[in-house]
Protein backbone atom coordinates (compact mmCIF):
# COMPACT_ATOMS: atom_id res chain seq x y z
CA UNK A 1 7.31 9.83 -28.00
CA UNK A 2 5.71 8.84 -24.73
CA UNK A 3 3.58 5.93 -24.17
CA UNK A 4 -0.47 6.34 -24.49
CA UNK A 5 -2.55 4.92 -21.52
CA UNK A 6 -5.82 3.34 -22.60
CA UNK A 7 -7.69 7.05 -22.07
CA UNK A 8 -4.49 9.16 -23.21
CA UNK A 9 -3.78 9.66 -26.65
CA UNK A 10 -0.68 9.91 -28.02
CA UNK A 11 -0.95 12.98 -30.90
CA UNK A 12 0.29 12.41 -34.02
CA UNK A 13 3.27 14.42 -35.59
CA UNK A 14 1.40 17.02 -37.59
CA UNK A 15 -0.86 17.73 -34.07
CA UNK A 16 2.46 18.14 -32.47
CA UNK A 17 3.60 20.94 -35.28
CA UNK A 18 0.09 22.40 -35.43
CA UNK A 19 0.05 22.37 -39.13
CA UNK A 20 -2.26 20.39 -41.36
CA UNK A 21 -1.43 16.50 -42.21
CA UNK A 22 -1.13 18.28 -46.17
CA UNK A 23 1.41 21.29 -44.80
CA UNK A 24 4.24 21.73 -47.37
CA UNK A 25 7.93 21.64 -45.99
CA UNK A 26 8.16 25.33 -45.51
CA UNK A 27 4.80 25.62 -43.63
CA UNK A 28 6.44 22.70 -41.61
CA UNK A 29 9.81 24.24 -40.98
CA UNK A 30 8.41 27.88 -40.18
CA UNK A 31 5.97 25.82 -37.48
CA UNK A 32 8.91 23.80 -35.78
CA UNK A 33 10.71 27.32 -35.38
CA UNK A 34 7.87 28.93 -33.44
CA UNK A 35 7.25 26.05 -31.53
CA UNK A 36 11.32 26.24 -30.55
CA UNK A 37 10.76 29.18 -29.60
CA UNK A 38 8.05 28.54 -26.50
CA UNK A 39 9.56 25.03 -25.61
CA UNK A 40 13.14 24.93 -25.92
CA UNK A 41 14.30 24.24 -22.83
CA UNK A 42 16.72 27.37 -22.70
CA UNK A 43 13.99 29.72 -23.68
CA UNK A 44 11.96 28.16 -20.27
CA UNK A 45 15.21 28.43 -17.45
CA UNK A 46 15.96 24.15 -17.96
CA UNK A 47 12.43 23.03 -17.21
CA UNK A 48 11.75 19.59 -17.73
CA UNK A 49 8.75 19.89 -19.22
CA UNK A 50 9.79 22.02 -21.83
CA UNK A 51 12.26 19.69 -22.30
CA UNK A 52 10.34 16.81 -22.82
CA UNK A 53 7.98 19.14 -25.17
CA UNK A 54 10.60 20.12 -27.00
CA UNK A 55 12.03 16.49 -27.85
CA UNK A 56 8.43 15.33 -28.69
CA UNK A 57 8.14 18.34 -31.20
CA UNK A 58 11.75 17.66 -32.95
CA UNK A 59 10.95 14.20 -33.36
CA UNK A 60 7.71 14.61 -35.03
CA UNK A 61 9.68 17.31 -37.31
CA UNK A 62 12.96 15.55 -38.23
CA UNK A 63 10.28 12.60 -39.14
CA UNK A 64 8.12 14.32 -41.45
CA UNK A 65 10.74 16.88 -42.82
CA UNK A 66 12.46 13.98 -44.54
CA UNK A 67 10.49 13.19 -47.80
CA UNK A 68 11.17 9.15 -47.88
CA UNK A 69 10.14 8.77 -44.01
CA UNK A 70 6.80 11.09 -44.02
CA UNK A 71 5.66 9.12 -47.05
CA UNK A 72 5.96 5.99 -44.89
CA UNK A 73 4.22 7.61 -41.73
CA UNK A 74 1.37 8.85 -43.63
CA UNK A 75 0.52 5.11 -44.18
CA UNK A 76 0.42 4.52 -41.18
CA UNK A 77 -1.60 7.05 -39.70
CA UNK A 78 -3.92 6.38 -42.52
CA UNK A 79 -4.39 2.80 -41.13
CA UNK A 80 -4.59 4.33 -37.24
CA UNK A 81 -6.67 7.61 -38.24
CA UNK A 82 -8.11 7.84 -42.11
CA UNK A 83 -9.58 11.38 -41.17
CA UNK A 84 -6.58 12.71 -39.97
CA UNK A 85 -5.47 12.84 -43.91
CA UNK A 86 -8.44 14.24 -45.61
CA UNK A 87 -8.51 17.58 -47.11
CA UNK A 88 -12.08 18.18 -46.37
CA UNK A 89 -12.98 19.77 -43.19
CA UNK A 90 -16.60 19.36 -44.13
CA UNK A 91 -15.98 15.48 -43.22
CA UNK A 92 -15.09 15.50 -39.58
CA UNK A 93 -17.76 18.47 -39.16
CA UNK A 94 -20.28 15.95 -40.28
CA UNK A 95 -19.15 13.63 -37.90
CA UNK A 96 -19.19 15.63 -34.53
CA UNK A 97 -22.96 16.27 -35.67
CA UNK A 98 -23.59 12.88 -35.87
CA UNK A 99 -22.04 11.58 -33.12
CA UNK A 100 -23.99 14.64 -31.22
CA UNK A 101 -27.26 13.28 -32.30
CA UNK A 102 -26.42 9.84 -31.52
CA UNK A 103 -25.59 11.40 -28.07
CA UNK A 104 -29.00 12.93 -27.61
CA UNK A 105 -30.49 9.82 -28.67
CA UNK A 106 -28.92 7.70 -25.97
CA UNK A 107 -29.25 10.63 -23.00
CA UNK A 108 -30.65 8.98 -19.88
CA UNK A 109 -32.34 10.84 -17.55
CA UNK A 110 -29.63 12.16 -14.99
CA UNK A 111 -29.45 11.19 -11.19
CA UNK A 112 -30.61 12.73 -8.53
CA UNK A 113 -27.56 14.25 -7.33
CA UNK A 114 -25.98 12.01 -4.25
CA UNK A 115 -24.09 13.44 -1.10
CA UNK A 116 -20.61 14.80 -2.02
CA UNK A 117 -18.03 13.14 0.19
CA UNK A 118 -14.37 12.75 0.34
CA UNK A 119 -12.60 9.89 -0.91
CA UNK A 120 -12.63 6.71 1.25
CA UNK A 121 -8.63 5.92 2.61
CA UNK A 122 -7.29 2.48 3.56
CA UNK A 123 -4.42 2.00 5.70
CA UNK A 124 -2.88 -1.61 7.15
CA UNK A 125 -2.38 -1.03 10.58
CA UNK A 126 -0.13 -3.18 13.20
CA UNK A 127 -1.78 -4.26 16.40
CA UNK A 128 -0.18 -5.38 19.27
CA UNK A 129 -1.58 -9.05 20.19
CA UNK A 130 -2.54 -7.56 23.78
CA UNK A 131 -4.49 -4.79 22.45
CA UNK A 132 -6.34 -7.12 19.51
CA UNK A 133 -7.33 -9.82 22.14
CA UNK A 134 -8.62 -7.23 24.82
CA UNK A 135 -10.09 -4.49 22.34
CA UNK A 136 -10.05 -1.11 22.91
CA UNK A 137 -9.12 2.01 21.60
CA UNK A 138 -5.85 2.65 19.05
CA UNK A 139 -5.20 5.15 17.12
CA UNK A 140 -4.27 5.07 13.11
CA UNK A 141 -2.09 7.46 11.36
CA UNK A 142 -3.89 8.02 8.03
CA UNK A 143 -2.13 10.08 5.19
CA UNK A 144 -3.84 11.97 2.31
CA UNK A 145 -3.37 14.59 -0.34
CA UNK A 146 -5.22 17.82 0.17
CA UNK A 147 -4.68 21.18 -2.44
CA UNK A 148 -1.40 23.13 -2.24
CA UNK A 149 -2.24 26.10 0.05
CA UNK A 150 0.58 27.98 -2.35
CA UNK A 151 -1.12 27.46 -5.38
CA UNK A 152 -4.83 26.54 -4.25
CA UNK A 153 -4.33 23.54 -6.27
CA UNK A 154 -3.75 24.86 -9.79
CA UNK A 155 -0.71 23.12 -9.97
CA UNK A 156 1.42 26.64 -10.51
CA UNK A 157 1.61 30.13 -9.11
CA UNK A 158 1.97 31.97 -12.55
CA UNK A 159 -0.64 30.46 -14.90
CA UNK A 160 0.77 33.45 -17.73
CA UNK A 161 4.10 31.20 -18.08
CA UNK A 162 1.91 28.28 -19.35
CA UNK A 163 0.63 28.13 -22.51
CA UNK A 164 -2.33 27.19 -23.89
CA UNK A 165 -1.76 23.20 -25.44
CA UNK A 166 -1.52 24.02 -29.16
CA UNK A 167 -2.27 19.96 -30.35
CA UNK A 168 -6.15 20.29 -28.19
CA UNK A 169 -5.88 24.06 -28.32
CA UNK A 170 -6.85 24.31 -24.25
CA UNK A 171 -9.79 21.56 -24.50
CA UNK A 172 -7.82 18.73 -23.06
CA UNK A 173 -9.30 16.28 -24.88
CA UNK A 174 -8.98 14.85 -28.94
CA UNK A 175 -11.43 13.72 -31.10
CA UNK A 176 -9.67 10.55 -32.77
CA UNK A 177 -11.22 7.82 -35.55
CA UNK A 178 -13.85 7.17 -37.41
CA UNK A 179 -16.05 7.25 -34.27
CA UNK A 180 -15.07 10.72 -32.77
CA UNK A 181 -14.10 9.52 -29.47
CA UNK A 182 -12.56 12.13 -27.30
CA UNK A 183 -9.44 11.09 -25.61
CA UNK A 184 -7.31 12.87 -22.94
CA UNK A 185 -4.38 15.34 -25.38
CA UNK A 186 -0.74 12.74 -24.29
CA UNK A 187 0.82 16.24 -24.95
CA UNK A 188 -0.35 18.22 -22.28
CA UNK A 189 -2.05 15.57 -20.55
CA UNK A 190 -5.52 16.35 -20.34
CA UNK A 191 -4.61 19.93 -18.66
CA UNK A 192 -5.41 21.69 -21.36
CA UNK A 193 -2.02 23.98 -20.96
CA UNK A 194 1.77 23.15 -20.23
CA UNK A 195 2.79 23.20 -16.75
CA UNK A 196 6.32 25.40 -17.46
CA UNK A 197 5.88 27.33 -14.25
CA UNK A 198 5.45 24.51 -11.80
CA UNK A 199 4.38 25.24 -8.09
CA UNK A 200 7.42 24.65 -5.80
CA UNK A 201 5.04 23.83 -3.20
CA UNK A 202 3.51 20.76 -4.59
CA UNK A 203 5.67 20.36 -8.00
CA UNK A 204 2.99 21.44 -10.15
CA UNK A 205 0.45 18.88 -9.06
CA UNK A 206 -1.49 20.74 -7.02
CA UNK A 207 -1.86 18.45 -4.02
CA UNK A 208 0.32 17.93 -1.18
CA UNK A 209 0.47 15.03 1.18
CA UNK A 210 -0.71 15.59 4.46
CA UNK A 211 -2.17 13.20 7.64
CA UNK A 212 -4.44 13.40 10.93
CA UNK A 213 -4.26 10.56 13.83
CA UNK A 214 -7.90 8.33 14.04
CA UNK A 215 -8.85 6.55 17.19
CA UNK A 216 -9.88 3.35 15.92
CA UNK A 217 -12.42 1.28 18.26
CA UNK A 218 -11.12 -2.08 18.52
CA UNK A 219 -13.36 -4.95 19.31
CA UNK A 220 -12.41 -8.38 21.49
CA UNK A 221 -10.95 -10.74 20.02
CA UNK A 222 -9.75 -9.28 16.93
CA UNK A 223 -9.06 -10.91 13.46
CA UNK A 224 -6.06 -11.18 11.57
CA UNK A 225 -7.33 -8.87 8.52
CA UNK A 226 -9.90 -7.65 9.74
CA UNK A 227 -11.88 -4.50 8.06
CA UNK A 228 -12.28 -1.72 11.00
CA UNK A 229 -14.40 1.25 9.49
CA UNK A 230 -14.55 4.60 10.95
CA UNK A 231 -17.38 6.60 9.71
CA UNK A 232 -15.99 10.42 8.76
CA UNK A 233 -12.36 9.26 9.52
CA UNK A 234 -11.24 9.53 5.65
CA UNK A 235 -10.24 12.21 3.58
CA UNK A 236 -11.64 15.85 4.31
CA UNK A 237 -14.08 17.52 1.36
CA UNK A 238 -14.65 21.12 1.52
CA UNK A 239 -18.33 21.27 1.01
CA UNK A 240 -19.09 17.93 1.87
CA UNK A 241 -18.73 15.25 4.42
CA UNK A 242 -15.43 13.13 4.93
CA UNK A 243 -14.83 9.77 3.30
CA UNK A 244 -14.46 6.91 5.73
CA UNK A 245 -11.55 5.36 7.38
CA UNK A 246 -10.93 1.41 6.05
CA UNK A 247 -8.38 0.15 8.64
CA UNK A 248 -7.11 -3.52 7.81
CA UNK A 249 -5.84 -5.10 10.90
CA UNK A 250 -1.63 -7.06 11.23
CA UNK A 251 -1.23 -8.57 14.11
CA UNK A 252 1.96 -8.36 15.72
CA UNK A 253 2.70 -11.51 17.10
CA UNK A 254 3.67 -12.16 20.66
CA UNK A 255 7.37 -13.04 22.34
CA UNK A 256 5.60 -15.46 24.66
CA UNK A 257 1.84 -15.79 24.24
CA UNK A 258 -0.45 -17.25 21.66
CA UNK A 259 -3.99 -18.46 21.80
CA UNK A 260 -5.11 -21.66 22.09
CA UNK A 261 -9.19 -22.00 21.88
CA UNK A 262 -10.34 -19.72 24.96
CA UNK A 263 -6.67 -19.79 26.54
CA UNK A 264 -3.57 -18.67 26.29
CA UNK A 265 -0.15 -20.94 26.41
CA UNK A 266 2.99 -19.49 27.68
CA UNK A 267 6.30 -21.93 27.90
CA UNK A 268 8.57 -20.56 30.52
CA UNK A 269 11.98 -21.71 31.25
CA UNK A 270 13.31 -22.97 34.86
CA UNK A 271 16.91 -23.28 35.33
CA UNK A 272 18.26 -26.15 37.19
CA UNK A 273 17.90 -24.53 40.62
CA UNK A 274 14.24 -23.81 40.12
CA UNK A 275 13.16 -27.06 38.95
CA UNK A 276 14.87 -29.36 41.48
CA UNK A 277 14.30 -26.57 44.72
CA UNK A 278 11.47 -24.70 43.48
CA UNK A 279 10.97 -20.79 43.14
CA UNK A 280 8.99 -17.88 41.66
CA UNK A 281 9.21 -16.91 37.63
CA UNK A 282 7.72 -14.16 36.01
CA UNK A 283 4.51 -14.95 33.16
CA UNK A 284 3.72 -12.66 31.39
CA UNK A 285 -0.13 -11.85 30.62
CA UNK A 286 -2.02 -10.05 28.12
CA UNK A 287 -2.36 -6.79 30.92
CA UNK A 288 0.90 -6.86 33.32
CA UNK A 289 3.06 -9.75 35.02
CA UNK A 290 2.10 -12.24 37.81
CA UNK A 291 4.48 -14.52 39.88
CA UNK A 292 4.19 -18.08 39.75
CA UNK A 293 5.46 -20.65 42.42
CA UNK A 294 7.02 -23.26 41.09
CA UNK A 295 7.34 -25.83 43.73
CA UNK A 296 10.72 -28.26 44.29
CA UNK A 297 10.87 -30.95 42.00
CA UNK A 298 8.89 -29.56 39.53
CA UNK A 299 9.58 -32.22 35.99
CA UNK A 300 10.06 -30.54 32.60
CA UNK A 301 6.71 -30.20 30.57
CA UNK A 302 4.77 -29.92 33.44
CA UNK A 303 1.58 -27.64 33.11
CA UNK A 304 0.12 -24.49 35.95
CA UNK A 305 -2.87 -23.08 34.93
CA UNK A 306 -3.47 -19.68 36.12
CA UNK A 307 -7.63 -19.49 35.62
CA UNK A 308 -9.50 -15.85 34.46
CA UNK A 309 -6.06 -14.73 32.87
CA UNK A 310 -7.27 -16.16 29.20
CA UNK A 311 -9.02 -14.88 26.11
CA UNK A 312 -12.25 -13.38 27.09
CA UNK A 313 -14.82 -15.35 26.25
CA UNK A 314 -18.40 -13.33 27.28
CA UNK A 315 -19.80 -10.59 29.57
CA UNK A 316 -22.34 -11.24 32.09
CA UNK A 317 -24.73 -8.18 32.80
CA UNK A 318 -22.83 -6.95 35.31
CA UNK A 319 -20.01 -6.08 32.62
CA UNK A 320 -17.18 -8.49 34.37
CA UNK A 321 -16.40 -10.65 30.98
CA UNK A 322 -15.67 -14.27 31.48
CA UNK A 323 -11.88 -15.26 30.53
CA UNK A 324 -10.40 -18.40 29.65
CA UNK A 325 -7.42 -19.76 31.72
CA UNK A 326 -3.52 -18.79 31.27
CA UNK A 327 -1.95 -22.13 30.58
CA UNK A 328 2.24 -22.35 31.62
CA UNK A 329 3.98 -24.99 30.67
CA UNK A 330 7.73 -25.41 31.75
CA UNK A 331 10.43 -26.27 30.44
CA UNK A 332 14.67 -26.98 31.86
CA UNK A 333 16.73 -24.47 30.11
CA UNK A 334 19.72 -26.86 29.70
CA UNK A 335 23.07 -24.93 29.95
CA UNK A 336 25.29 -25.24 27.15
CA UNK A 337 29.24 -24.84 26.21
CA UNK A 338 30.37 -26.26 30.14
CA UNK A 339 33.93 -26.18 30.59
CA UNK A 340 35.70 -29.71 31.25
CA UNK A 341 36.13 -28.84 35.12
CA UNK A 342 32.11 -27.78 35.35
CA UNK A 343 30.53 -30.94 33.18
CA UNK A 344 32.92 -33.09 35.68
CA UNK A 345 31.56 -31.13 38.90
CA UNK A 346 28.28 -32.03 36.70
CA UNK A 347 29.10 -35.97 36.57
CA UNK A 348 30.38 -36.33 40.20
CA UNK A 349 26.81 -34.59 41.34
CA UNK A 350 25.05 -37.35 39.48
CA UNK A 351 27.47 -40.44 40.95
CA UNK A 352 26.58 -38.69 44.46
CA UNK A 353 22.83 -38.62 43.45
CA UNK A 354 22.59 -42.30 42.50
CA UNK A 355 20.67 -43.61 39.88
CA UNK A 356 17.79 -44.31 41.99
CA UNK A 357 17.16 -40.52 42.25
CA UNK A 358 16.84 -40.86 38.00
CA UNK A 359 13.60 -42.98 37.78
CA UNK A 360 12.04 -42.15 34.66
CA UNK A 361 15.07 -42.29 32.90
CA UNK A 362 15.93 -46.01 34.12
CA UNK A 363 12.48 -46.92 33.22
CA UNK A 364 12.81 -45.54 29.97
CA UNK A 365 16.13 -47.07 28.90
CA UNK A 366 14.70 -50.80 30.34
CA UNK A 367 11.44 -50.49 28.23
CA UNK A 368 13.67 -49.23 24.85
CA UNK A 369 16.69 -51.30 25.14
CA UNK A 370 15.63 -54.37 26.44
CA UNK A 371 15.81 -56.35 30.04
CA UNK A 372 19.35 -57.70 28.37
CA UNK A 373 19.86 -53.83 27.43
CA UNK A 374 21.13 -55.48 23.47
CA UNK A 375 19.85 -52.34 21.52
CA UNK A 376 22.11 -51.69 18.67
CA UNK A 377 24.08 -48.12 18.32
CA UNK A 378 22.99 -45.57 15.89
């Protein structure tokens, strides 16, 4: 037997026969053979449904069609639903009038009657670091379900293949306890009939997923997370107006770039060549790529700032907005793996150099080690 959700109930077995909780065993039998006869799965060309039907049914038979194990499930269903095993129609007939009076009693006075609109959709989006720090225009892909132009959402294209639910008898709903609280029928699952006939456009649910493209305005400086709404940019409603568009904003991070304050910090490499001659690199920037001389000599760690190639920061009335600065800082990309003959040609450079030509590292080694150079070895 399936599992009830908190607003889907689960029927009992003699629901599932259609006969009364007080049904003798032939009334019993003669009701599980009819029933066979709609849902077994041969009878329906293999559908699942009436397969799953069918197993419900002849489990609630082969439990109360054995003597010792419907004696034992009528106590419990007396615990879970006393009404279920009284005699007396009169009883629960009392009860729906109650509960209807207690319903009139506790009417409100209805709502004015809002704007229809279609549901509201929410969709994480990635955004290139470029495009969040600059704004702009993107544009989100947003899916949705909309009815199955094959079956105009009714889930099926021959409603006369699915009968009427014979536990709610076509209301969808069960009145259950002391309290008469209608709950959604587990057995045909609020629908009021059994989906046999399915739709093979949208597999008998009636919807079918569909999407349209949004352009998104996105403002500077952009958040990590952020909640970009687009009014009308959600899901369509015949009749009404469109839901909105919720886009929550990723960030895709950059290869080179990332803010710091107003600017932006790129570390670029310089090869050997380039740091002891000097040269041009390529930095990249939030719009293109600019050229930067680096001049001979240049030490590692060394900083170029490259001014109104930042963050923006504010617009002046003209429209021009202010930017922060592009900050490069450099680094020697130290070749690895040499080959004996190429770290000697390496070694013989640096004898022909002199130490001299190595200040910072002399200085370095005399402040660490000691005028006597005693440091110990790690």
């Amino acid at each position: 037997m399936p599992i009830a959700t908190p607003d889907t109930h689960v029927p009992d077995h003699y629901r599932l026969l259609g006969v009364a909780p007080r049904a003798t065993d032939a009334q019993i039998k003669a009701a599980y053979r009819k029933l066979s006869r709609v849902y077994h799965p041969d009878a329906q060309g293999g559908s699942a449904v009436a397969e799953d039907c069918f197993k419900q049914i002849a489990s609630a038979y082969a439990e109360v069609s054995d003597a010792a194990r419907r004696v034992n499930y009528d106590r419990m269903l007396m615990l879970r639903d006393p009404l279920r095993l009284m005699d007396d129609p009169r009883a629960e007939r009392a009860l729906d009038v109650l509960d209807t009076v207690v319903t009139r009693l506790r009417k409100r006075q209805a709502a004015l009657p809002g704007v229809v609109q279609g549901r509201d959709l929410r969709v994480e989006h990635p955004l290139p670091f470029a495009k969040a720090m600059l704004g702009g225009l993107t544009v989100v892909r947003a899916e949705f379900t909309k009815p199955c132009a094959l079956c105009h959402g009714a889930g099926t294209t021959e409603p006369a293949r699915n009968p009427v639910c014979h536990v709610c008898q076509g209301a969808g709903t069960l009145k259950i306890g002391l309290r008469r609280q209608d709950v959604r029928c587990g057995f045909c699952a609020g629908r009021g009939s059994l989906l046999l006939a399915p739709c093979t456009g949208c597999a008998g649910t009636g919807q079918v997923m569909t999407h349209q493209e949004v352009e998104v305005h996105v403002p500077v400086r952009c958040r990590e997370g952020a909640h970009l709404r687009v009014r009308g940019g959600g899901e369509p409603l015949a009749g009404g107006r469109p839901g909105d568009l919720v886009v929550v904003v990723r960030i895709q991070a950059h290869p080179f770039l990332r803010a710091d304050g107003d600017d932006l910090v790129c570390q670029v490499p310089l090869t050997w060549s380039e740091a002891v001659a000097g040269g041009r690199v390529p930095v990249p920037t939030l719009e293109t790529t600019q050229w930067l001389t680096v001049p001979p000599g240049t030490p590692p760690g060394r900083e170029f700032r490259i001014g109104g190639h930042g963050l923006p920061i504010s617009s002046n009335p003209t429209g021009a907005a202010k930017r922060g600065a592009l900050r490069v800082q450099v680094f020697i990309d130290m070749p690895t793996e040499l080959a004996p003959s190429q770290a000697a040609a390496v070694l013989a450079l640096e004898a022909q150099l002199g130490v001299a030509r190595f200040a910072r590292a002399l200085a370095y080694r005399a402040l660490v080690s000691g005028p006597d150079g005693s440091g110990s070895s790690i």
